[in-house]
Protein backbone atom coordinates (compact mmCIF):
# COMPACT_ATOMS: atom_id res chain seq x y z
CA UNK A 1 -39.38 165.89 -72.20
CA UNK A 2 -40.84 166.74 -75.77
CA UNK A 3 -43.73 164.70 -76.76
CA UNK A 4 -43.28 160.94 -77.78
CA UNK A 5 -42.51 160.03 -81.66
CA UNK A 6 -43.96 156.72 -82.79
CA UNK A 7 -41.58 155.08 -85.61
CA UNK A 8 -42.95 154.08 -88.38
CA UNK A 9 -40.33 152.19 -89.82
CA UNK A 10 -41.71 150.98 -93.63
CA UNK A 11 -38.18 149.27 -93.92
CA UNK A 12 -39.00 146.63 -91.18
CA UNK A 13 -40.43 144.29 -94.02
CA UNK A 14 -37.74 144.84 -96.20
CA UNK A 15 -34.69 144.14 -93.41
CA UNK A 16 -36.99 141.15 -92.08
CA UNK A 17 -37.06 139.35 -95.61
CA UNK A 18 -33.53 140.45 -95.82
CA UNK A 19 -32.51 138.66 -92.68
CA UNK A 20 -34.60 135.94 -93.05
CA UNK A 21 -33.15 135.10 -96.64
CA UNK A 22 -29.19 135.40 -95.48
CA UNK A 23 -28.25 131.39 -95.33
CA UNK A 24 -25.57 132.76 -92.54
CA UNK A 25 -26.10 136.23 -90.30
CA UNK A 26 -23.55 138.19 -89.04
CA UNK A 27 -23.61 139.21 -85.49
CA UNK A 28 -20.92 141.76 -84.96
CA UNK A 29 -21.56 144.86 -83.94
CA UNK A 30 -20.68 146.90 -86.53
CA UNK A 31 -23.23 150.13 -85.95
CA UNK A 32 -22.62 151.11 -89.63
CA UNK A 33 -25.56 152.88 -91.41
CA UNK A 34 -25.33 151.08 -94.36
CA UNK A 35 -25.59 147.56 -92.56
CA UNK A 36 -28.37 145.27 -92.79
CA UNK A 37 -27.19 143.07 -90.19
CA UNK A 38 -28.73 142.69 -86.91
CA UNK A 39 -26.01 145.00 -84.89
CA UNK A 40 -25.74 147.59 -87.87
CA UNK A 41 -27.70 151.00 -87.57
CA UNK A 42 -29.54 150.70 -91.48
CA UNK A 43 -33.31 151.14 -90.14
CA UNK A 44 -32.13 154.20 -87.11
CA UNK A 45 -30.61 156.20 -90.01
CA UNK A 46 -33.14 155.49 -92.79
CA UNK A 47 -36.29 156.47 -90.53
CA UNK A 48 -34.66 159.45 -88.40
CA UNK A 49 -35.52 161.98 -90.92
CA UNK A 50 -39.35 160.29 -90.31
CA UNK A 51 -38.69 160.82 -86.80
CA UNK A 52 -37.99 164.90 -87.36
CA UNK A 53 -41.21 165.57 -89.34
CA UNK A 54 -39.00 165.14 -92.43
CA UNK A 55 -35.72 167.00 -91.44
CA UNK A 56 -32.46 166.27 -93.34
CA UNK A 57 -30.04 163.83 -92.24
CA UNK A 58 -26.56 164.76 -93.25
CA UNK A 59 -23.90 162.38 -92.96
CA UNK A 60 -20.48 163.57 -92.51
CA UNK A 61 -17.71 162.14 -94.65
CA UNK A 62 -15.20 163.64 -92.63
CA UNK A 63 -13.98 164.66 -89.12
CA UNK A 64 -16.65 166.35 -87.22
CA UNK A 65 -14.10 169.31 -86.05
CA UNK A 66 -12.94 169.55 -90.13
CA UNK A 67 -16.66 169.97 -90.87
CA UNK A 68 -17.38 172.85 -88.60
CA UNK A 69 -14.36 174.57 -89.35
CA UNK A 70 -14.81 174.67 -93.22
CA UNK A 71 -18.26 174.88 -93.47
CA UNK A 72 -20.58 175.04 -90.18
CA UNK A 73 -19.66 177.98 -88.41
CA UNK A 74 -20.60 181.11 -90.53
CA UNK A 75 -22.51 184.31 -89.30
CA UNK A 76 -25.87 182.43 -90.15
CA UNK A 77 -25.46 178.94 -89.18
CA UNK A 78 -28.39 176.51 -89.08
CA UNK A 79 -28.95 174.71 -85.17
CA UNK A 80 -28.88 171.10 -86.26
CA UNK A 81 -28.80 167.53 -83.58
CA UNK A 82 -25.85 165.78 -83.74
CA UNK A 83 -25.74 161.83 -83.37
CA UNK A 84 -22.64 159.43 -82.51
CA UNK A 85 -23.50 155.55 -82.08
CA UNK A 86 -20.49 153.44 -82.40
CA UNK A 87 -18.16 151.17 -80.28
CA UNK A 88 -15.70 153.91 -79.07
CA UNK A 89 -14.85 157.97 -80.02
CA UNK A 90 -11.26 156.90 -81.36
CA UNK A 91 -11.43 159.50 -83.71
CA UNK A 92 -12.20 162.42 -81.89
CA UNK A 93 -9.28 163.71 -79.95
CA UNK A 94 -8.86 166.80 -77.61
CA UNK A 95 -8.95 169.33 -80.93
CA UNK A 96 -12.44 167.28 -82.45
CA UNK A 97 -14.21 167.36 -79.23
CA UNK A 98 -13.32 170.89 -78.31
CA UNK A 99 -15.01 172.05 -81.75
CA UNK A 100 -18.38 169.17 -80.61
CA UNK A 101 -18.69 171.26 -77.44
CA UNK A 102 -18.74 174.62 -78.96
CA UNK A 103 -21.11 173.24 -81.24
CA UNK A 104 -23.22 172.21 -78.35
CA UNK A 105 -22.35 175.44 -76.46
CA UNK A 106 -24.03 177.45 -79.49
CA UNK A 107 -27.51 176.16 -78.60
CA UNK A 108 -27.05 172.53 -80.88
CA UNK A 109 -27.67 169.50 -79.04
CA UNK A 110 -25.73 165.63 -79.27
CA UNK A 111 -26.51 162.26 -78.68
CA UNK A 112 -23.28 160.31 -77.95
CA UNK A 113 -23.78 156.25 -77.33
CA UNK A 114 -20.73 154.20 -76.82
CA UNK A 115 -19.33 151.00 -76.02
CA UNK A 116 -16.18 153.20 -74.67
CA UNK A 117 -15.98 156.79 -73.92
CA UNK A 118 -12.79 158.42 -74.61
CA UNK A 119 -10.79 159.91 -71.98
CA UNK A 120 -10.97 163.86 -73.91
CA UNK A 121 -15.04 163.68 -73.82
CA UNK A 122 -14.73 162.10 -69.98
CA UNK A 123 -12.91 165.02 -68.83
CA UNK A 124 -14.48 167.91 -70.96
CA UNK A 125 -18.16 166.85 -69.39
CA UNK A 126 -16.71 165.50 -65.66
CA UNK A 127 -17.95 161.90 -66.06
CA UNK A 128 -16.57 158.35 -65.45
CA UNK A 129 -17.49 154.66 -66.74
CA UNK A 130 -16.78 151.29 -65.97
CA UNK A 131 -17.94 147.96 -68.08
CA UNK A 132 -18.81 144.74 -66.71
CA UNK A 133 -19.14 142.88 -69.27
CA UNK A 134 -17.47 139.41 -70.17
CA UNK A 135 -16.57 139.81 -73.42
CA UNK A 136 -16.23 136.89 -76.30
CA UNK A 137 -19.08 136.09 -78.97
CA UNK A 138 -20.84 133.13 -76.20
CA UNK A 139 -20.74 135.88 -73.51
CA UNK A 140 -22.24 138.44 -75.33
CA UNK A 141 -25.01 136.32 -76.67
CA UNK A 142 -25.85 135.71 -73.08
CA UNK A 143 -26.07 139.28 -71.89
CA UNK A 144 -29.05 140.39 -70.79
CA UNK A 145 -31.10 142.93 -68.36
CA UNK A 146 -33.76 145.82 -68.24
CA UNK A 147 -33.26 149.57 -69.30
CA UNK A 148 -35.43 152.08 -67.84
CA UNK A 149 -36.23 155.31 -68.25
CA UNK A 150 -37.20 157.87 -65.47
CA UNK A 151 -40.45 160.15 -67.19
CA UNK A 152 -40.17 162.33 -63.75
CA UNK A 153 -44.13 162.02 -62.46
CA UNK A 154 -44.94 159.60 -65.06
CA UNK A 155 -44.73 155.64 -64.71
CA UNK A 156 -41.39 154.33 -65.69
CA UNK A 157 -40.55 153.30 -69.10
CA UNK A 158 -38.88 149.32 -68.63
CA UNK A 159 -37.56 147.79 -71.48
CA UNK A 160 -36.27 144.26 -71.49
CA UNK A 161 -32.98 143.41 -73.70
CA UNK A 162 -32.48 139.49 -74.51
CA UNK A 163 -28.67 139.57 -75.57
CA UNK A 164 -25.71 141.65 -76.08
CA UNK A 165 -26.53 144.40 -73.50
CA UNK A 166 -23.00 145.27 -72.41
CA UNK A 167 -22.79 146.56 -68.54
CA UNK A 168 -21.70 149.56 -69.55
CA UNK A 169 -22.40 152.36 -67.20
CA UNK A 170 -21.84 155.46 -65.77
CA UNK A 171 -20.17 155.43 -62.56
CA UNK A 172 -19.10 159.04 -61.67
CA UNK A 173 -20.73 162.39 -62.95
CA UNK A 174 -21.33 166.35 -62.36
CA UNK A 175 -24.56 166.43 -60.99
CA UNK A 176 -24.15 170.42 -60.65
CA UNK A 177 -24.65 170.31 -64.32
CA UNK A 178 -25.93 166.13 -65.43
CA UNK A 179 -29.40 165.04 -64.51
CA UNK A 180 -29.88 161.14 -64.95
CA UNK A 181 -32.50 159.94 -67.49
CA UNK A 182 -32.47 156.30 -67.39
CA UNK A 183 -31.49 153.55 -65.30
CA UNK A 184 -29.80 149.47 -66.43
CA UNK A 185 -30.36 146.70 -64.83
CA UNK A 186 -27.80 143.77 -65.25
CA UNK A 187 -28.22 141.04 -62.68
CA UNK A 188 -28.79 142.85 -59.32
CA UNK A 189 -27.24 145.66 -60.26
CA UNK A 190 -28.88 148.86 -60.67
CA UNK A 191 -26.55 151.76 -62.41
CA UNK A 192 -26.95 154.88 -64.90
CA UNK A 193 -26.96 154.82 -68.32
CA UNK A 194 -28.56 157.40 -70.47
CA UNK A 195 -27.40 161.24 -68.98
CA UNK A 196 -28.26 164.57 -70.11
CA UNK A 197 -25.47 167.32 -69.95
CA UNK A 198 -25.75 171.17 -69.59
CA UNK A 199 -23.56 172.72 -71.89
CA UNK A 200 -23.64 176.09 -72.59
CA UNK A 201 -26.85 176.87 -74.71
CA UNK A 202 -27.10 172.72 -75.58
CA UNK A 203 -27.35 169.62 -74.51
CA UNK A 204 -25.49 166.81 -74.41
CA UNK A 205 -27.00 163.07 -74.28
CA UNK A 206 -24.80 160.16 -73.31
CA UNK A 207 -25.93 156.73 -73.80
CA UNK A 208 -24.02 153.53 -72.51
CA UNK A 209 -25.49 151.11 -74.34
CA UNK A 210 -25.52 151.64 -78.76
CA UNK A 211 -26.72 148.13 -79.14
CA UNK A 212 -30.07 149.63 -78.41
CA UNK A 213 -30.06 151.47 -81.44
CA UNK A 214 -29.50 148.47 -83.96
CA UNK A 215 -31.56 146.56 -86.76
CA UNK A 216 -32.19 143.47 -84.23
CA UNK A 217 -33.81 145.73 -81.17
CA UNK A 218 -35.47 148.16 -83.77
CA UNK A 219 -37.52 144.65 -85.63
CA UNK A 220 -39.44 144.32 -81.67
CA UNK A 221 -42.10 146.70 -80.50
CA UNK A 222 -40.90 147.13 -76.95
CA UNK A 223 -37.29 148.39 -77.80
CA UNK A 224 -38.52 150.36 -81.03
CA UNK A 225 -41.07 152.36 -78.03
CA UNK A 226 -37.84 152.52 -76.06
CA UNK A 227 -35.34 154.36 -78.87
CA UNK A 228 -38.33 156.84 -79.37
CA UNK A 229 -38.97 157.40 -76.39
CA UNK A 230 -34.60 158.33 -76.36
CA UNK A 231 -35.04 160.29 -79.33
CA UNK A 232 -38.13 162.30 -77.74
CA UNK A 233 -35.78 164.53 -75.78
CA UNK A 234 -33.77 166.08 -79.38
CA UNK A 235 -36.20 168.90 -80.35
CA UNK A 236 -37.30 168.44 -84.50
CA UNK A 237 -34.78 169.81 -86.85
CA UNK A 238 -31.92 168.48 -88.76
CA UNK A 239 -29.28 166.30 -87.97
CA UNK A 240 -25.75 165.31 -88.27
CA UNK A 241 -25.37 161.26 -88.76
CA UNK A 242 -21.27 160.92 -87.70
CA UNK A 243 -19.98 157.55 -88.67
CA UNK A 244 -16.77 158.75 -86.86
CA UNK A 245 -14.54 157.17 -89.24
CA UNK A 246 -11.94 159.92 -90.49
CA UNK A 247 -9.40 161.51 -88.93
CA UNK A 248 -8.66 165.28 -88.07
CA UNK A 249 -6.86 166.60 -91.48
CA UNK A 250 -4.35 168.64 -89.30
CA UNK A 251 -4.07 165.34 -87.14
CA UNK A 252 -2.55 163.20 -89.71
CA UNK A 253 -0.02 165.89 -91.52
CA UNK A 254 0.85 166.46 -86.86
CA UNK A 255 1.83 162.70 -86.81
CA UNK A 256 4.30 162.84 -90.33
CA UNK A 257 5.81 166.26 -88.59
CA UNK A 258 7.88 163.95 -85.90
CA UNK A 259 11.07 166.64 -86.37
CA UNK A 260 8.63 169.68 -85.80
CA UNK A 261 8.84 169.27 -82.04
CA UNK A 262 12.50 169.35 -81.98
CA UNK A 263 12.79 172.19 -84.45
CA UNK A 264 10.51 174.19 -82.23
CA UNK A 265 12.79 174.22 -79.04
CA UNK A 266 16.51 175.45 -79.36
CA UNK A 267 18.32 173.34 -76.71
CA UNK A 268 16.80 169.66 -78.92
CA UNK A 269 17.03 171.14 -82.17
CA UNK A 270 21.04 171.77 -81.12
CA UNK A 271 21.40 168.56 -79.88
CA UNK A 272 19.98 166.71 -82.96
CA UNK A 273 22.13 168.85 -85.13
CA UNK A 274 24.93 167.56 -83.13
CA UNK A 275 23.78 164.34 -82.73
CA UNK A 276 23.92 164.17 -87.18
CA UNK A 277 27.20 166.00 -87.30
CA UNK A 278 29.02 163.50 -84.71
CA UNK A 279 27.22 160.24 -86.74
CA UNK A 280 28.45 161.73 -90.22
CA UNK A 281 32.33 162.09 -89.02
CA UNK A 282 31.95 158.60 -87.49
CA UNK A 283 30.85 157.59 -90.59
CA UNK A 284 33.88 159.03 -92.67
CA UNK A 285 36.71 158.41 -90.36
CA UNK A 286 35.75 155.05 -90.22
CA UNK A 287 34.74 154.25 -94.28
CA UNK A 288 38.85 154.08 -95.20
CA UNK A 289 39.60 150.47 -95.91
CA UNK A 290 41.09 148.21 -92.98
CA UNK A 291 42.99 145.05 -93.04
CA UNK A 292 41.12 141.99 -93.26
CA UNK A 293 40.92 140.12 -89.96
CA UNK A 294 43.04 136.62 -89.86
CA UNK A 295 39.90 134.22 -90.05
CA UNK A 296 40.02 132.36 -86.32
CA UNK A 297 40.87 128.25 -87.27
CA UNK A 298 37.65 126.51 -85.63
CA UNK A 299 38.75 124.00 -83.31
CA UNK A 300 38.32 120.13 -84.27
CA UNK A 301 34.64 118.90 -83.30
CA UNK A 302 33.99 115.71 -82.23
CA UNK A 303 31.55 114.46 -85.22
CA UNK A 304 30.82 111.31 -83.64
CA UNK A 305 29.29 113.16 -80.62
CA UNK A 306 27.75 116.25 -82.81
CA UNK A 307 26.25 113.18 -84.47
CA UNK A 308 24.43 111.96 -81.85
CA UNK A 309 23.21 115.89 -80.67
CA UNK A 310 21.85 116.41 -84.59
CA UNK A 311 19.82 112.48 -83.76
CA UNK A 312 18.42 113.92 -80.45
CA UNK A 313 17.72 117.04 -81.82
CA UNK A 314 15.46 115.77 -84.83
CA UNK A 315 13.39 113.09 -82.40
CA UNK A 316 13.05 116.41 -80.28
CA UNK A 317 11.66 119.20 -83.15
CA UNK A 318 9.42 116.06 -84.26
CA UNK A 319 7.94 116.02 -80.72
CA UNK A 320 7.56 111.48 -81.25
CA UNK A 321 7.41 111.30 -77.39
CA UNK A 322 6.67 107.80 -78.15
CA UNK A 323 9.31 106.58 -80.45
CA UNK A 324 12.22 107.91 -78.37
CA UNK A 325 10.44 106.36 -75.24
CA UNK A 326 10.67 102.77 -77.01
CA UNK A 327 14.26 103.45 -77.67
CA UNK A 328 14.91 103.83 -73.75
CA UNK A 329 13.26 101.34 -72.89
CA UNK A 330 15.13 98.97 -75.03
CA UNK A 331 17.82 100.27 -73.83
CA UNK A 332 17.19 99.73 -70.68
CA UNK A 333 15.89 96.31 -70.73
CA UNK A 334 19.11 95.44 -72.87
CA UNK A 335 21.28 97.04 -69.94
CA UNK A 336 19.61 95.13 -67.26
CA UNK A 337 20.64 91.58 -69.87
CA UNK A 338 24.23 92.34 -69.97
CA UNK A 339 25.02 93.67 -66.72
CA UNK A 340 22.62 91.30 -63.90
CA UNK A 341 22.31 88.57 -66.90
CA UNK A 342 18.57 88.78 -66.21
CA UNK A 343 16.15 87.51 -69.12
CA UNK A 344 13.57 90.53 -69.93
CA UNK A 345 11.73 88.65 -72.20
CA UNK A 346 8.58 88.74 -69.89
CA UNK A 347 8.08 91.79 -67.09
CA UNK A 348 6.91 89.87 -64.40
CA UNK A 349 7.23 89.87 -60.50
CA UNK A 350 9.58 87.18 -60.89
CA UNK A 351 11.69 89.56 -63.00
CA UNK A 352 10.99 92.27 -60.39
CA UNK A 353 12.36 90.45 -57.31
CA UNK A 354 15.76 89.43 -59.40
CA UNK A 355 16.46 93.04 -60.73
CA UNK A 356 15.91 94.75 -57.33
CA UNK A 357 18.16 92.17 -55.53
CA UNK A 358 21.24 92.19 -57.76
CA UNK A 359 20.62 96.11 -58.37
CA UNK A 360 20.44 96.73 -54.63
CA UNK A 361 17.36 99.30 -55.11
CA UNK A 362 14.47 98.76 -53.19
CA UNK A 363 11.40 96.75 -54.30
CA UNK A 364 9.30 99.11 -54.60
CA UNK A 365 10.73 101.40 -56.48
CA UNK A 366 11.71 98.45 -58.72
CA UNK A 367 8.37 97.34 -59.26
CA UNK A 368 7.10 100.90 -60.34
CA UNK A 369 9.75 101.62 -62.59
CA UNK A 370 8.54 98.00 -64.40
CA UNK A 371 5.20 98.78 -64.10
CA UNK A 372 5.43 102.34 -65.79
CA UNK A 373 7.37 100.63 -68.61
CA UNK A 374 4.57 97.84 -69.01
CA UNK A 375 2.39 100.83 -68.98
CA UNK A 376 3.94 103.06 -71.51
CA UNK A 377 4.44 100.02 -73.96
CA UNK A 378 0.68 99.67 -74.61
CA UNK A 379 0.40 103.56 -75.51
CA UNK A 380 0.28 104.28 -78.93
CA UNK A 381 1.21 107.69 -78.34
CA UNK A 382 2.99 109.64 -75.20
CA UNK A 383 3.37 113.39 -73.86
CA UNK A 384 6.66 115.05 -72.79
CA UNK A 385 5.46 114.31 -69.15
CA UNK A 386 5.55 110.79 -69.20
CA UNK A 387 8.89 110.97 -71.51
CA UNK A 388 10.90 112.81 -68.80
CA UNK A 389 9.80 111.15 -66.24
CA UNK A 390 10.38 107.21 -67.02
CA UNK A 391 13.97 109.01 -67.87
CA UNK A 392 14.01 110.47 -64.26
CA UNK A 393 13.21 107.01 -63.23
CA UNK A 394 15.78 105.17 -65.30
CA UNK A 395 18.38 107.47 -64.23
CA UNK A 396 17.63 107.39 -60.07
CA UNK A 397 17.47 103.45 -60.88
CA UNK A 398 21.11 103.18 -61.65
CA UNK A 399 22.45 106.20 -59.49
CA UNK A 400 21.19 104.11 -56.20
CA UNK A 401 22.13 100.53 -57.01
């Protein structure tokens, strides 16, 4: 390990007035350079040329892989660190990471910290991950642990982390060619997450956890000690800041060439040419004019009934469980008047032992289909539930009489 760097960081005072002024703070994770929230990289990429005794930070406006090709790699190319903290590596696919490595493989070296590591940079450098963590804004806010780093003879660096600490780790690497830097520790468990990869005449430095590297961890002593105590291990010299944000040019003009796979094997680009040819014939053998079909006579509806279905159907998009639950119960009650000749003016148990005796059901179930009505009639407002099933009881009431 290179000596440690202190950080400086003359913008604390600045982002601390800044955050303490905002009436409402933002707490996504965002990892931009230009954000001054708490999860937004502003202070890492304003003090890492202090870091590098001064070095120049460039920051790449387009695809790492369309950088090197037009511009980096030339018979005397400067050695310069490269830096990647984001949520994922969406933008690099097989060709961008290919052009990283051989970057790395010329004697550059990479710090790569991720939320999620793609599966192209998992199987270039032989490693695995797996994440833990609960996600939602409540969750996240709760997240916590320790993040240590191994200094070989030395006493371990611990760092404590008070939110947001995903458990992202590393689960599976090459150890023929990865040596483990520094440990999390997320409840009871204990698992990798900072590596350093072999590769070539570089290295390569994988970190789990990016939230380390924001404004909020940066404003406290502890973590500030622990990101320079990260950043001790890139040698001094400059840097590429990758925001990650652009495509590969070749990528995008791939995607709009959707024919260009056909066209490049016979047998498909045959049977598309076919495929056009059979569609235009169908199209002008069938394009002369036809007869007009004899319109079908609907048959006579019963409007009376259809009526009654457009009724139930408005109660039903309205959802007024309770309305069309007062309408069966009157109903009801005006059933049990004309056919037992029973006065429902008051629900009562003497009312209970006439209906179940001239209806022939039992008492019981008598008395709880009354007392469910009783029950309903002081809501001011019922569910679908209790709608379907005071009709299931209405219904078994007169089907077993």
């Amino acid at each position: 390990m290179k000596k440690n760097r202190s950080i400086p960081f003359f913008t604390l005072g600045i982002l601390v007035a800044f955050l303490t002024s905002c009436s409402k703070t933002n707490w996504e994770e965002n990892y931009s350079k230009r954000s001054k929230d708490p999860f937004g990289t502003f202070i890492l990429y304003e003090e890492l040329p202090e870091l590098f005794d001064n070095n120049e930070v460039l920051y790449l406006r387009k695809n790492i892989h369309d950088y090197l090709d037009d511009i980096y790699f030339e018979e005397e190319s400067e050695i310069a660190n490269y830096y990647l903290i984001k949520k994922n590596d969406a933008r690099l696919d097989s060709v961008s990471v290919a052009s990283l490595l051989n970057y790395v493989a010329a004697g550059n070296d990479a710090l790569i910290s991720l939320d999620h590591f793609g599966e192209e940079l998992k199987g270039a450098l032989n490693f695995e991950t797996k994440d833990g963590s609960a996600y939602g804004k409540n969750n996240r806010k709760n997240m916590s642990g320790t993040l240590t780093l191994d200094r070989n003879h030395f006493t371990p660096f611990k760092t404590e982390y008070d939110r947001n600490l995903h458990n992202h780790y590393f689960s599976e690497l090459d150890s023929s060619s990865t040596k483990v830097l520094g440990y999390q520790t997320i409840g009871r468990k204990h698992n990798p997450n900072f590596l350093q990869i072999s590769y070539g005449d570089g290295k390569i430095y994988l970190h789990s956890n990016p939230i380390v590297f924001t404004n909020y961890y940066l404003l406290k002593k502890a973590n500030r000690d622990y990101v320079a105590q990260v950043l001790s291990y890139l040698p001094n010299r400059n840097s590429f800041w990758d925001p990650a944000i652009r495509s590969r040019k070749m990528a995008k003009e791939e995607s709009r060439s959707i024919l260009k796979f056909f066209w490049k094997h016979n047998s498909l680009k045959w049977a598309l040419l076919l495929g056009f040819f059979g569609l235009l014939l169908f199209m002008l053998f069938n394009a002369r004019r036809r007869q007009r079909p004899v319109p079908e006579l609907p048959e006579l509806k019963n409007a009376t009934l259809e009526f009654t279905h457009t009724i139930a159907n408005l109660y039903r998009q309205e959802e007024n469980h309770k309305n069309i639950i007062t309408k069966k119960i009157t109903y009801f009650l005006e059933k049990i008047r004309t056919k037992y000749l029973i006065e429902t003016n008051v629900l009562n148990d003497d009312l209970i032992e006439k209906l179940a005796a001239k209806s022939g059901n039992e008492l019981s179930t008598t008395r709880y289909l009354i007392n469910t009505i009783i029950m309903l009639n002081k809501k001011s407002s019922c569910s679908q539930d209790e709608l379907l099933r005071l009709n299931t009881l209405i219904e078994n009431f007169f089907e077993n009489r």
